[in-house]
C-alpha atoms as a PDB file:
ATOM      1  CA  UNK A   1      -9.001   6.053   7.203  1.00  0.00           C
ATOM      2  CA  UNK A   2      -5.948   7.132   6.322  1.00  0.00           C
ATOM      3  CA  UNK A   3      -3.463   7.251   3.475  1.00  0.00           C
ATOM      4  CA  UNK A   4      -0.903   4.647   3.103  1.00  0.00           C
ATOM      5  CA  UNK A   5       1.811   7.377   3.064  1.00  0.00           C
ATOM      6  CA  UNK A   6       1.378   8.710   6.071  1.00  0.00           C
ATOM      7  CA  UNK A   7       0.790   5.112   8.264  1.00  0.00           C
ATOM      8  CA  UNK A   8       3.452   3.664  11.123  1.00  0.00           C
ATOM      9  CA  UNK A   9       5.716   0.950  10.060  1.00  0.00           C
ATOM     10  CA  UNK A  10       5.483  -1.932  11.356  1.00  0.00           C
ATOM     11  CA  UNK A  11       1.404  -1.777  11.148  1.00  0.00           C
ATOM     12  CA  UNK A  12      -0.723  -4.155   9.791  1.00  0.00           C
ATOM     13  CA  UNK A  13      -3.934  -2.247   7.522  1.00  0.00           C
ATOM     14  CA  UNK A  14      -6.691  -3.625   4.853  1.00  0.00           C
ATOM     15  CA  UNK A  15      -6.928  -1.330   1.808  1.00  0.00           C
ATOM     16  CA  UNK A  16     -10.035   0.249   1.199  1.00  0.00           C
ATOM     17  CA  UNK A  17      -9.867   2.357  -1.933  1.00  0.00           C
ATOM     18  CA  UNK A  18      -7.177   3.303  -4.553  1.00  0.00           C
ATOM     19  CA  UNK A  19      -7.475   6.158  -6.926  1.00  0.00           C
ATOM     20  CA  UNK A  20      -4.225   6.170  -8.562  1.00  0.00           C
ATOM     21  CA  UNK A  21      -3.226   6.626 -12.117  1.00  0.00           C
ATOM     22  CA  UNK A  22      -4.154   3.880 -14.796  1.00  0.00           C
ATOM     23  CA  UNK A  23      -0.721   3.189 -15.334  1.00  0.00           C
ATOM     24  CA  UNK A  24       0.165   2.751 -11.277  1.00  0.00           C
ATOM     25  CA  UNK A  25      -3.126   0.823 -11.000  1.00  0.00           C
ATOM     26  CA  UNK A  26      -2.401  -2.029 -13.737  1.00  0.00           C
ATOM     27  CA  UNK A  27       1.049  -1.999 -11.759  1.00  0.00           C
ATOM     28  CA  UNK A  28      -0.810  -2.713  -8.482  1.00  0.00           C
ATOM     29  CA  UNK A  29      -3.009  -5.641 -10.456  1.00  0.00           C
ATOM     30  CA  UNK A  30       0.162  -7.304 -11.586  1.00  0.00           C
ATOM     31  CA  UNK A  31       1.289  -7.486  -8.127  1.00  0.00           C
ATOM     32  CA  UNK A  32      -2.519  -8.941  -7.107  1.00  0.00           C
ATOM     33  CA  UNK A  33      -2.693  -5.733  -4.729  1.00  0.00           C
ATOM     34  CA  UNK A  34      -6.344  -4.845  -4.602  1.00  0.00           C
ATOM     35  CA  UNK A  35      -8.662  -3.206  -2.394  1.00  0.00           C
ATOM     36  CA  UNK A  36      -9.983  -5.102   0.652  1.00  0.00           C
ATOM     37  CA  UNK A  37      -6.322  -6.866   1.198  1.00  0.00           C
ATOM     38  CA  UNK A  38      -4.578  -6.657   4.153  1.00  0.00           C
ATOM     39  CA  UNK A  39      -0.833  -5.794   3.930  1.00  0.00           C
ATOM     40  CA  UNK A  40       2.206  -4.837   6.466  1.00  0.00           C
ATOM     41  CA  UNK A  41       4.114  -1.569   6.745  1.00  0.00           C
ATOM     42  CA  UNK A  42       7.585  -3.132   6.558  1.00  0.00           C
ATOM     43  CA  UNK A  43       9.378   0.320   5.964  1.00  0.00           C
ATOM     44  CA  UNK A  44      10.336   3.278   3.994  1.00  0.00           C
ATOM     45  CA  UNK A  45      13.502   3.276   1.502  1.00  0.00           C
ATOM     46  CA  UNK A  46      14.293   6.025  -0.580  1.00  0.00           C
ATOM     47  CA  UNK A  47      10.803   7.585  -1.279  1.00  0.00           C
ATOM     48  CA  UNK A  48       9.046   4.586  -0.981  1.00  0.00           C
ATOM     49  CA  UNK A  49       7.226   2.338   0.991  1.00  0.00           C
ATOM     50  CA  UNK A  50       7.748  -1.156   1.225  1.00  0.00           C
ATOM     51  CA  UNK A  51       4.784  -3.480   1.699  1.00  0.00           C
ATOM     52  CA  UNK A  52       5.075  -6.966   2.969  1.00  0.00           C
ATOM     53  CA  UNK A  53       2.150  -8.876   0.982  1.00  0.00           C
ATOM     54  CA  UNK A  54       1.729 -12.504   1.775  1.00  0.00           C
ATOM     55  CA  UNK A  55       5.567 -13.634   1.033  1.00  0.00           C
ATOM     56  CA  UNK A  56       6.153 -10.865  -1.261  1.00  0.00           C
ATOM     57  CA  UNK A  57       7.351  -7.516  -0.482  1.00  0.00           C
ATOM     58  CA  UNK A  58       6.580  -4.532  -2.565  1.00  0.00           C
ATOM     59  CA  UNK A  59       7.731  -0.961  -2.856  1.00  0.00           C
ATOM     60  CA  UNK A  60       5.195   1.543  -3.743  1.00  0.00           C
ATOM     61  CA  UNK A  61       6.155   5.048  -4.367  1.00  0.00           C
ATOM     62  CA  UNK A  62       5.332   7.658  -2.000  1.00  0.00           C
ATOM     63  CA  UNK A  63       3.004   9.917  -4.975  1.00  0.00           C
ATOM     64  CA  UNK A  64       1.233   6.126  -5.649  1.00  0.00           C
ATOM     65  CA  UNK A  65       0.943   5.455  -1.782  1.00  0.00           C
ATOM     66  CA  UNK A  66      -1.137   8.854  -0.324  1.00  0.00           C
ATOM     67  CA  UNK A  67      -3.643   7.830  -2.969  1.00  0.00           C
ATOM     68  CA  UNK A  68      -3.956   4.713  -1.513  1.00  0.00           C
ATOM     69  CA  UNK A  69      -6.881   4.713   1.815  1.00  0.00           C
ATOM     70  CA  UNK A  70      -6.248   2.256   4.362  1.00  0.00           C
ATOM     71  CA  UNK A  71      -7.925   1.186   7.574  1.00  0.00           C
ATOM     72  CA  UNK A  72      -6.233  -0.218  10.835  1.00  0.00           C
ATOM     73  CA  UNK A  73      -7.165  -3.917  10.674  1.00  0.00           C
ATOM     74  CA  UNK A  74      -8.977  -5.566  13.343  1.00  0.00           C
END
């Protein structure tokens, strides 16, 4: 496992545990970005890392992302 900060783009992963602030974690349920989901490495833009989930992409904050655990997914 690793931490979503320090993944390669362009990888494909499935979250398996958060532990970021309250306010950064009702952020990530607005967005429907929970543990167990499996979401793309699209890039990096100014301090942040951009998520493709689904349709949507998302930026998440490179503090946010190294407290978010992710596995390769198979």
């Amino acid at each position: 496992m690793e931490s979503l900060n320090d993944v390669k783009i362009g990888g494909t992963y499935t979250i398996q545990w958060m532990m970021c602030s309250p306010h950064t974690m009702e952020m990530m349920k607005s967005h429907e970005l929970e543990e167990g989901m499996t979401v793309r490495v699209v890039g990096e833009f100014y301090g942040s890392v951009i998520l493709g989930v689904g349709d949507k992409r998302l930026a998440i904050g490179k503090d946010a992302a190294k407290d978010i655990k992710v596995s390769s997914f198979s």
